[in-house]
Protein backbone atom coordinates (compact mmCIF):
# COMPACT_ATOMS: atom_id res chain seq x y z
CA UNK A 1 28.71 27.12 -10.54
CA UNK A 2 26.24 30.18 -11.19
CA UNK A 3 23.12 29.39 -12.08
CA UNK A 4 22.91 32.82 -14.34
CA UNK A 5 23.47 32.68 -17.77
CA UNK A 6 24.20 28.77 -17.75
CA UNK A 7 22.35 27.28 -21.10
CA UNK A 8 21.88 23.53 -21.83
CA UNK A 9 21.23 22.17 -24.82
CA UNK A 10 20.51 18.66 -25.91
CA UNK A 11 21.52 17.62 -29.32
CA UNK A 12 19.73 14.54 -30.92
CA UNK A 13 18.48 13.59 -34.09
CA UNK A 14 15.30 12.68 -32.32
CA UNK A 15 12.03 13.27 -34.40
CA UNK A 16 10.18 11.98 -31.37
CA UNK A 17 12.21 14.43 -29.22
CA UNK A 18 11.26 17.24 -31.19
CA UNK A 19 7.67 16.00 -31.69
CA UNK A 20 7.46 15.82 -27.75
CA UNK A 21 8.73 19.45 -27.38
CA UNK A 22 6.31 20.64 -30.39
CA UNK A 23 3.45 19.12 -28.30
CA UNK A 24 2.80 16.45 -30.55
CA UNK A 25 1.74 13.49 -28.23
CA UNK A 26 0.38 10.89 -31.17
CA UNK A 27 4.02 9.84 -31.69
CA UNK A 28 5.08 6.98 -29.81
CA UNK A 29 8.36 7.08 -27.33
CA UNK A 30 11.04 4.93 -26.83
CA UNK A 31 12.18 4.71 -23.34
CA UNK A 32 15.42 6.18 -23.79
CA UNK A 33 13.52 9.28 -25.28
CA UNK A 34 11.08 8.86 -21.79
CA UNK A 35 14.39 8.86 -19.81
CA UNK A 36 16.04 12.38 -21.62
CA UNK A 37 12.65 14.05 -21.74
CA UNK A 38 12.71 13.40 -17.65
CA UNK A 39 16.22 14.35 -17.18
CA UNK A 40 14.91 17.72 -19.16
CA UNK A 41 12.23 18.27 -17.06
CA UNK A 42 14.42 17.68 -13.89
CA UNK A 43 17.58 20.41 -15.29
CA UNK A 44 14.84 22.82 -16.38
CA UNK A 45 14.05 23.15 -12.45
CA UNK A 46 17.06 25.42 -11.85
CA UNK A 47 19.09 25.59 -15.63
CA UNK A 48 17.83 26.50 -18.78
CA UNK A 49 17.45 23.97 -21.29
CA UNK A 50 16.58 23.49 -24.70
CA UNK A 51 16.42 21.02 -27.49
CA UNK A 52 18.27 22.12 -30.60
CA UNK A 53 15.94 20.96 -33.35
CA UNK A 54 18.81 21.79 -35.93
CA UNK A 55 20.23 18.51 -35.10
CA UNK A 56 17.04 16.45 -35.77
CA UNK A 57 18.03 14.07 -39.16
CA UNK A 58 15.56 14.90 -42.07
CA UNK A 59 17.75 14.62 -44.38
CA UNK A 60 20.25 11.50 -45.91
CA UNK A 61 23.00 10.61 -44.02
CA UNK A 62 25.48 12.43 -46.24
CA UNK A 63 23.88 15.55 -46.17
CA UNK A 64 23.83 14.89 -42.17
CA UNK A 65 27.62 15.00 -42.29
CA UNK A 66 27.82 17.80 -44.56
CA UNK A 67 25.47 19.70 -42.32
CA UNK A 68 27.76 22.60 -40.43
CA UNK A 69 25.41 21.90 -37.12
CA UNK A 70 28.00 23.34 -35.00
CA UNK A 71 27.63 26.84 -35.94
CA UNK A 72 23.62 26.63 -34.38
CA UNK A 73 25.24 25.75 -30.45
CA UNK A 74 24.08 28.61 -28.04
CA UNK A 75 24.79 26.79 -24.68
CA UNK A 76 27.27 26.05 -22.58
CA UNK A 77 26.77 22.50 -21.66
CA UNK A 78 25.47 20.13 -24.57
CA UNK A 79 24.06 16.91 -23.72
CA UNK A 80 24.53 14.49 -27.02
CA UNK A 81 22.82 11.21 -28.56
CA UNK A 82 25.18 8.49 -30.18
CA UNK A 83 24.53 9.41 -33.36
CA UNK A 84 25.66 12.71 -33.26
CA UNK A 85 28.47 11.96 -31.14
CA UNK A 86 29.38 9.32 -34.34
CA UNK A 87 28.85 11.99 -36.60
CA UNK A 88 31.10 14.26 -34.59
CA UNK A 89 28.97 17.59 -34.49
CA UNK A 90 30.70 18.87 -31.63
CA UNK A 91 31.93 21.91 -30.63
CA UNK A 92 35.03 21.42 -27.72
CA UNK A 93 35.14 24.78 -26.28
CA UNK A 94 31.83 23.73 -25.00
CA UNK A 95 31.61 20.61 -21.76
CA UNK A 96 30.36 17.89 -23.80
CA UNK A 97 28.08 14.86 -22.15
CA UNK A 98 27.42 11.76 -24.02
CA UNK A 99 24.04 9.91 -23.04
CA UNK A 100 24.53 6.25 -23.89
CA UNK A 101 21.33 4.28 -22.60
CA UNK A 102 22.91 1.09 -24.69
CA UNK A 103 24.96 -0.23 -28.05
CA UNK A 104 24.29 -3.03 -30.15
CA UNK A 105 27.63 -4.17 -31.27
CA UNK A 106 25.53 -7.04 -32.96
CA UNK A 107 23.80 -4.78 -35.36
CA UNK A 108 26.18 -2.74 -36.16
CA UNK A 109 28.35 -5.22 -37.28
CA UNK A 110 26.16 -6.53 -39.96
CA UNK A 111 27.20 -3.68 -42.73
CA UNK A 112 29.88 -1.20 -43.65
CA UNK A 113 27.98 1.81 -42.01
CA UNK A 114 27.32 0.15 -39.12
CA UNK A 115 30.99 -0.91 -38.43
CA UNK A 116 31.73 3.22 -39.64
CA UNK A 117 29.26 4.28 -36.80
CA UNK A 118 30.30 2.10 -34.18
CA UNK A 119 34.14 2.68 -34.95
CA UNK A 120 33.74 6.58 -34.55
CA UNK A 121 31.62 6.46 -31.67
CA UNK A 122 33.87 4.75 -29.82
CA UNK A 123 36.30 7.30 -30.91
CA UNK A 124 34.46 10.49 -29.84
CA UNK A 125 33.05 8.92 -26.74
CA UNK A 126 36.81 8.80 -25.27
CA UNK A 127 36.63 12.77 -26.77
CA UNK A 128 33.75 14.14 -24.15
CA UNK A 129 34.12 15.23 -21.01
CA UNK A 130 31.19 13.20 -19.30
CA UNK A 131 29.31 9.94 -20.26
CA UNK A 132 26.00 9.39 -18.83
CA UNK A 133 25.16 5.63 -18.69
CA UNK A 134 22.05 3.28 -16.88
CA UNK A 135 23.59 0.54 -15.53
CA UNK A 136 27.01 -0.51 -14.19
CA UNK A 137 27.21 -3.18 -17.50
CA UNK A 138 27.60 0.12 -19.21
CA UNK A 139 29.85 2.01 -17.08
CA UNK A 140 31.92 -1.09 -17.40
CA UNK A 141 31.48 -1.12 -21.43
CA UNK A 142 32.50 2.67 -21.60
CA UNK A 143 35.66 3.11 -18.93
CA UNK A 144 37.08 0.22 -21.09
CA UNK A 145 37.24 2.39 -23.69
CA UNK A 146 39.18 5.02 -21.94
CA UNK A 147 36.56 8.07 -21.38
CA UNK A 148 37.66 10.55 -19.14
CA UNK A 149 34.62 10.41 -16.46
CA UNK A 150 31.77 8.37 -16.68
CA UNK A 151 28.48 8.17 -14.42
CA UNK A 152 25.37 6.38 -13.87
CA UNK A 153 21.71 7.99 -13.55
CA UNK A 154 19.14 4.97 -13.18
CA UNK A 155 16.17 4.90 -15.03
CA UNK A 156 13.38 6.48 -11.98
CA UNK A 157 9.92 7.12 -12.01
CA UNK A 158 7.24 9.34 -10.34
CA UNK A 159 5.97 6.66 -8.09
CA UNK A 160 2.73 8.17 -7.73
CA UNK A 161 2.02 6.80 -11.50
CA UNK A 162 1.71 3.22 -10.85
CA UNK A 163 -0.88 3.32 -8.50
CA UNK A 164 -3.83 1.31 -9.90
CA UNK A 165 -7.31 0.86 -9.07
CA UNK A 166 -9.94 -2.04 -8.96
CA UNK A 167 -11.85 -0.45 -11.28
CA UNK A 168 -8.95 0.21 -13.92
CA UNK A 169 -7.85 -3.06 -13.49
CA UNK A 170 -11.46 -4.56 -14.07
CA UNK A 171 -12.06 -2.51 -16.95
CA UNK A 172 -8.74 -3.88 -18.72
CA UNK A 173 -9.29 -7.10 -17.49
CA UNK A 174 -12.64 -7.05 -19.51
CA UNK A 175 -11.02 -4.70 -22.66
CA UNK A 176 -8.88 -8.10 -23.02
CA UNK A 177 -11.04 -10.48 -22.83
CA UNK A 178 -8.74 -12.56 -20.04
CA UNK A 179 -9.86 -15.81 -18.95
CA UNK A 180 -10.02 -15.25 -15.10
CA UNK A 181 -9.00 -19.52 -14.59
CA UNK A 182 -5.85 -18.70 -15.89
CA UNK A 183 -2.78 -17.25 -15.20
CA UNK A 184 -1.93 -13.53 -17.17
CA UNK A 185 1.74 -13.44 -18.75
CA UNK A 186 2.93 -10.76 -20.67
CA UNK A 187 5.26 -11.92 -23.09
CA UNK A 188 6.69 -7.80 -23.82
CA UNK A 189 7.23 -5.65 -26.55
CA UNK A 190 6.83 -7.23 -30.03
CA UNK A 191 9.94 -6.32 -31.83
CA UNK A 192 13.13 -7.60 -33.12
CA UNK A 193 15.58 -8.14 -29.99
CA UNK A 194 13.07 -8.76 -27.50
CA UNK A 195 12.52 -12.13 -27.65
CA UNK A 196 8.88 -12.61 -28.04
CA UNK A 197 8.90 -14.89 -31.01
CA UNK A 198 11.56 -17.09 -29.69
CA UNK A 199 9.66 -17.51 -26.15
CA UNK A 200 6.71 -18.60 -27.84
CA UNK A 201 8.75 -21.93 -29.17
CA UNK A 202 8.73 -22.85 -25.53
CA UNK A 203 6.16 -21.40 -23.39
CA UNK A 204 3.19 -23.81 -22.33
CA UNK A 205 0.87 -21.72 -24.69
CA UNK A 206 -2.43 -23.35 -23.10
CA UNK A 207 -1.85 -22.74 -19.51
CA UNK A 208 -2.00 -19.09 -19.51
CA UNK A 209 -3.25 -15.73 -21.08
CA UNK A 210 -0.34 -14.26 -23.16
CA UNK A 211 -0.28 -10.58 -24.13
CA UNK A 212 2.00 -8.86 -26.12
CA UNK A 213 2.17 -5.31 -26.89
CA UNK A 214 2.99 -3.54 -30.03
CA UNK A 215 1.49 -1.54 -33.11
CA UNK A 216 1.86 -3.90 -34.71
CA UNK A 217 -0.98 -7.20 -34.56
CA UNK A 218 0.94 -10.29 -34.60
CA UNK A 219 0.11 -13.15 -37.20
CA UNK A 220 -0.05 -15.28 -34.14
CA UNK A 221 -3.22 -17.29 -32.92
CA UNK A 222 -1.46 -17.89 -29.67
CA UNK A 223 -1.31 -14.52 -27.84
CA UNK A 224 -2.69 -11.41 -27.99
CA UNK A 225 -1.26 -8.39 -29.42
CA UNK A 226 -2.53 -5.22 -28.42
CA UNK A 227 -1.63 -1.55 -28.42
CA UNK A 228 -1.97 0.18 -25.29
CA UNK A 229 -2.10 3.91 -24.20
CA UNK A 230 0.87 5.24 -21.95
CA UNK A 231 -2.20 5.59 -19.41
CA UNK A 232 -3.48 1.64 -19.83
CA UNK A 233 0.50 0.20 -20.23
CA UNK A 234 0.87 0.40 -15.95
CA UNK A 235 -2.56 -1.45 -15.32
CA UNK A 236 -1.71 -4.22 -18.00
CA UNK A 237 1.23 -4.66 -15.67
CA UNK A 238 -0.30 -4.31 -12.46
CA UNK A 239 -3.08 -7.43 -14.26
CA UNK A 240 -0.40 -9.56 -15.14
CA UNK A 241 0.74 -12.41 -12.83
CA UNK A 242 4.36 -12.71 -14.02
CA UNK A 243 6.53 -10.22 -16.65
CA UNK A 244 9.05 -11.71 -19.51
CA UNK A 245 11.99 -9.92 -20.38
CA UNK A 246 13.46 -12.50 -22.48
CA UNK A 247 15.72 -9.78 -24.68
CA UNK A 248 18.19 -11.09 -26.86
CA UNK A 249 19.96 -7.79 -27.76
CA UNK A 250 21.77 -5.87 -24.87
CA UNK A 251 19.39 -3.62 -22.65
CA UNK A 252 20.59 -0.53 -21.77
CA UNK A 253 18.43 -1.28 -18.37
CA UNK A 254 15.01 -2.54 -19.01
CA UNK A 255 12.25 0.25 -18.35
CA UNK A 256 9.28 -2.49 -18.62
CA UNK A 257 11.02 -4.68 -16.28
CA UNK A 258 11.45 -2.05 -13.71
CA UNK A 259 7.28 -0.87 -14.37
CA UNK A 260 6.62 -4.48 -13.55
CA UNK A 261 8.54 -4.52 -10.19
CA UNK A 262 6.72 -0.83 -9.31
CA UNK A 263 3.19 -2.79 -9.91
CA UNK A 264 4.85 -5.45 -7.41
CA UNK A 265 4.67 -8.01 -10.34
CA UNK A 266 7.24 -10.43 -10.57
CA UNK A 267 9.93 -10.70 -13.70
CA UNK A 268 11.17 -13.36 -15.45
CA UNK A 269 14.63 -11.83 -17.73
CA UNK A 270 17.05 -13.39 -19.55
CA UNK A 271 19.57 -10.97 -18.04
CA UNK A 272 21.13 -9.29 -20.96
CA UNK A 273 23.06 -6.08 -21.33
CA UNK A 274 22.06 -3.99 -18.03
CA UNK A 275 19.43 -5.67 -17.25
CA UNK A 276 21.17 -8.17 -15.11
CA UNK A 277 21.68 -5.76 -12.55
CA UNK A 278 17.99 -5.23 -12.04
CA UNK A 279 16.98 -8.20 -11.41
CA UNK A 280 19.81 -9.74 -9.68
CA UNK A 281 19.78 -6.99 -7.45
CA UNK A 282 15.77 -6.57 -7.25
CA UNK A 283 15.54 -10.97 -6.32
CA UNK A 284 13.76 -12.16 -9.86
CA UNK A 285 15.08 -15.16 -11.97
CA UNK A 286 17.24 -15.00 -14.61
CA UNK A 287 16.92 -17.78 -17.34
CA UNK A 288 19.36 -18.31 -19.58
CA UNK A 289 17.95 -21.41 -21.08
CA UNK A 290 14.20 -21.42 -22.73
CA UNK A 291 14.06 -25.30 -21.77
CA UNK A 292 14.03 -23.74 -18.28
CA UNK A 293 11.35 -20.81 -18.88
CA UNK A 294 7.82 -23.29 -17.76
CA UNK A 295 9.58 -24.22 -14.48
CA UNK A 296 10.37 -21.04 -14.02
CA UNK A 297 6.75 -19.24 -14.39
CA UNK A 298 5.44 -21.50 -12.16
CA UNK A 299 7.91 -21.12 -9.30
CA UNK A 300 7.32 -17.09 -9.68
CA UNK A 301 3.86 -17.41 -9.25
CA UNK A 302 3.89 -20.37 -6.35
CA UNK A 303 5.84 -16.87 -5.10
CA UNK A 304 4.10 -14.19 -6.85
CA UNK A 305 4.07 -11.96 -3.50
CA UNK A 306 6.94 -12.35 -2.06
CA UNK A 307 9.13 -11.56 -5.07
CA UNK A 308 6.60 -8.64 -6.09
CA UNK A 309 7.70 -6.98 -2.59
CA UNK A 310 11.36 -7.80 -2.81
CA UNK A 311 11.32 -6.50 -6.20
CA UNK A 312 9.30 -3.62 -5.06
CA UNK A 313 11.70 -2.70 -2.43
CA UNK A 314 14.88 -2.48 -4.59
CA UNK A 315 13.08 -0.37 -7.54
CA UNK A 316 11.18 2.18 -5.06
CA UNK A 317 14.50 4.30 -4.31
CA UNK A 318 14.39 5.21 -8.07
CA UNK A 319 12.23 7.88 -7.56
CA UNK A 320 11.66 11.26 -9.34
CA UNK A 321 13.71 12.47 -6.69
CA UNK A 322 16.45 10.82 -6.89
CA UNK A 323 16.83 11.09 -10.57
CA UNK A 324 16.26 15.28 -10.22
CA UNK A 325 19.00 15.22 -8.00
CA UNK A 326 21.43 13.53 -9.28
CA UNK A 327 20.89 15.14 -12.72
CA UNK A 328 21.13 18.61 -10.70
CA UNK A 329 24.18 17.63 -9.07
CA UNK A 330 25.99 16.68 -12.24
CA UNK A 331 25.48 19.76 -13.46
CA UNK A 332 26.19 21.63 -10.40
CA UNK A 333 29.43 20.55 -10.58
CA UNK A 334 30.43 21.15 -14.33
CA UNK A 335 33.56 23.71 -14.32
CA UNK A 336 32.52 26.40 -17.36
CA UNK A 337 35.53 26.35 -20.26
CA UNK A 338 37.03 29.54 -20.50
């Protein structure tokens, strides 16, 4: 396909998308807004993209739906979030590609609107010409709907970001007060799904420094909660000794995970959603039972190195790279609708 007069557009109700592309860097960004804002940056290399900030929600959800959005599409290609899909602000003359990074079937079973949402988007998603997914758990979950073509991009990363010093990881080593006769685990990402509460029921709480990030300060006496800086979040995991991923809701992938086995740290998951793939194929342990999760932290770090370079080893092909070029090619090969 020509590269002349091809337009992209993504179409999201993303504040923090828009905030990113306004240059506003104080908001805070999920990873699946990390992973589009990359896949931007990598099309914008040889297509022109843009962000279509008419399809940002700031309004109720009935106005939303009310909304003609359509009518504001200048592209060709249109690369859409869940929500809009749901809503079904599309326009079909254009080639339509859903980016599903993961759905909580859980959640959205728990009221009327959530059942609406997850009933259309299951409807529309067969409608697009192309779903985007992270993992082969979601490839799975989506051709069993019956889309049309569906493809996974990995999460990747510009390797040369996760290479830590001495001196940065002295200086957070100090910033967190860590006692140096014990082992560092961070627990993850305080917030509901992730498991952090219901680890700390069975973790050995005195054996080890436990950190757990969020805005957020915990009520808890028994960790650490602190908020980190994009910058700082790489060197807390480079400083830990073992990573837990104990989600309970159904990761699209698991971006911290992955960080971890960049720093060569090792991970402990519980395996859910896509996330089973990344550490089944990257050699870290799975636990499915909590009863399990001491023995388990102390076999990972009796082996701390050698899983940190087998879990290295899988995660390092996931390069900027790769993710640029396989985001090139699957737009390289879109047909233009007449």
């Amino acid at each position: 396909m020509s590269e002349k007069g091809l337009k992209i557009e993504w179409l999201t109700k993303s504040n923090a998308m828009k905030a990113y592309f306004e240059g506003d860097r104080t908001t805070a960004f999920t990873g699946g807004t990390l992973y589009e804002i990359d896949a931007i940056k990598s099309i914008i290399t040889k297509y022109p993209v843009s962000v279509n900030f008419h399809f940002v929600k700031t309004e109720n959800i009935i106005k939303y739906l009310y909304k003609n959005h359509v009518k504001t599409i200048q592209s060709d290609i249109c690369v859409v979030d869940p929500f809009v899909l749901a809503c079904n602000k599309l326009n079909y003359d254009k080639y339509n590609i859903a980016m599903i990074h993961h759905i909580d079937e859980s959640i959205a079973q728990k009221s009327i609107f959530g059942k609406l949402f997850l009933k259309r988007l299951k409807q529309h998603l067969k409608k697009v010409d192309l779903v985007i997914v992270v993992s082969k758990y979601w490839k799975d979950y989506v051709d069993e709907l019956g889309v049309k073509k569906s493809q996974i991009i990995y999460n990747s990363y510009n390797l040369d970001e996760f290479r830590i010093s001495e001196e940065q990881r002295n200086q957070l080593k100090e910033k967190l007060q860590l006692d140096p006769a014990k082992p560092t685990i961070y627990l993850g990402k305080l917030g509901k799904g992730k498991g952090v509460e219901k680890v700390m029921e069975f973790i050995n709480v005195e054996k080890y420094n436990l950190i757990a990030t969020g805005k957020n300060d915990s009520s808890s006496n028994k960790y650490k909660s602190v908020f980190l800086s994009r910058h700082e979040f790489p060197i807390l995991l480079d400083v830990a000794d073992i990573v837990l991923a104990m989600s309970t809701m159904p990761e699209g992938w698991n971006r911290i995970a992955h960080e971890a086995l960049l720093m060569k740290t090792p991970v402990i998951g519980s395996g859910s959603g896509g996330m089973m793939e990344l550490l089944q194929n990257s050699g870290q342990k799975i636990v499915h039972d909590l009863t399990n999760l001491n023995m388990a932290i102390e076999n990972g770090l009796n082996h701390k190195d050698e899983l940190g370079v087998i879990g290295y080893s899988y995660v390092k092909q996931f390069d900027s790279e790769y993710f640029k070029r396989e985001w090139l090619d699957v737009i390289d090969q879109i047909k233009p609708k007449l």
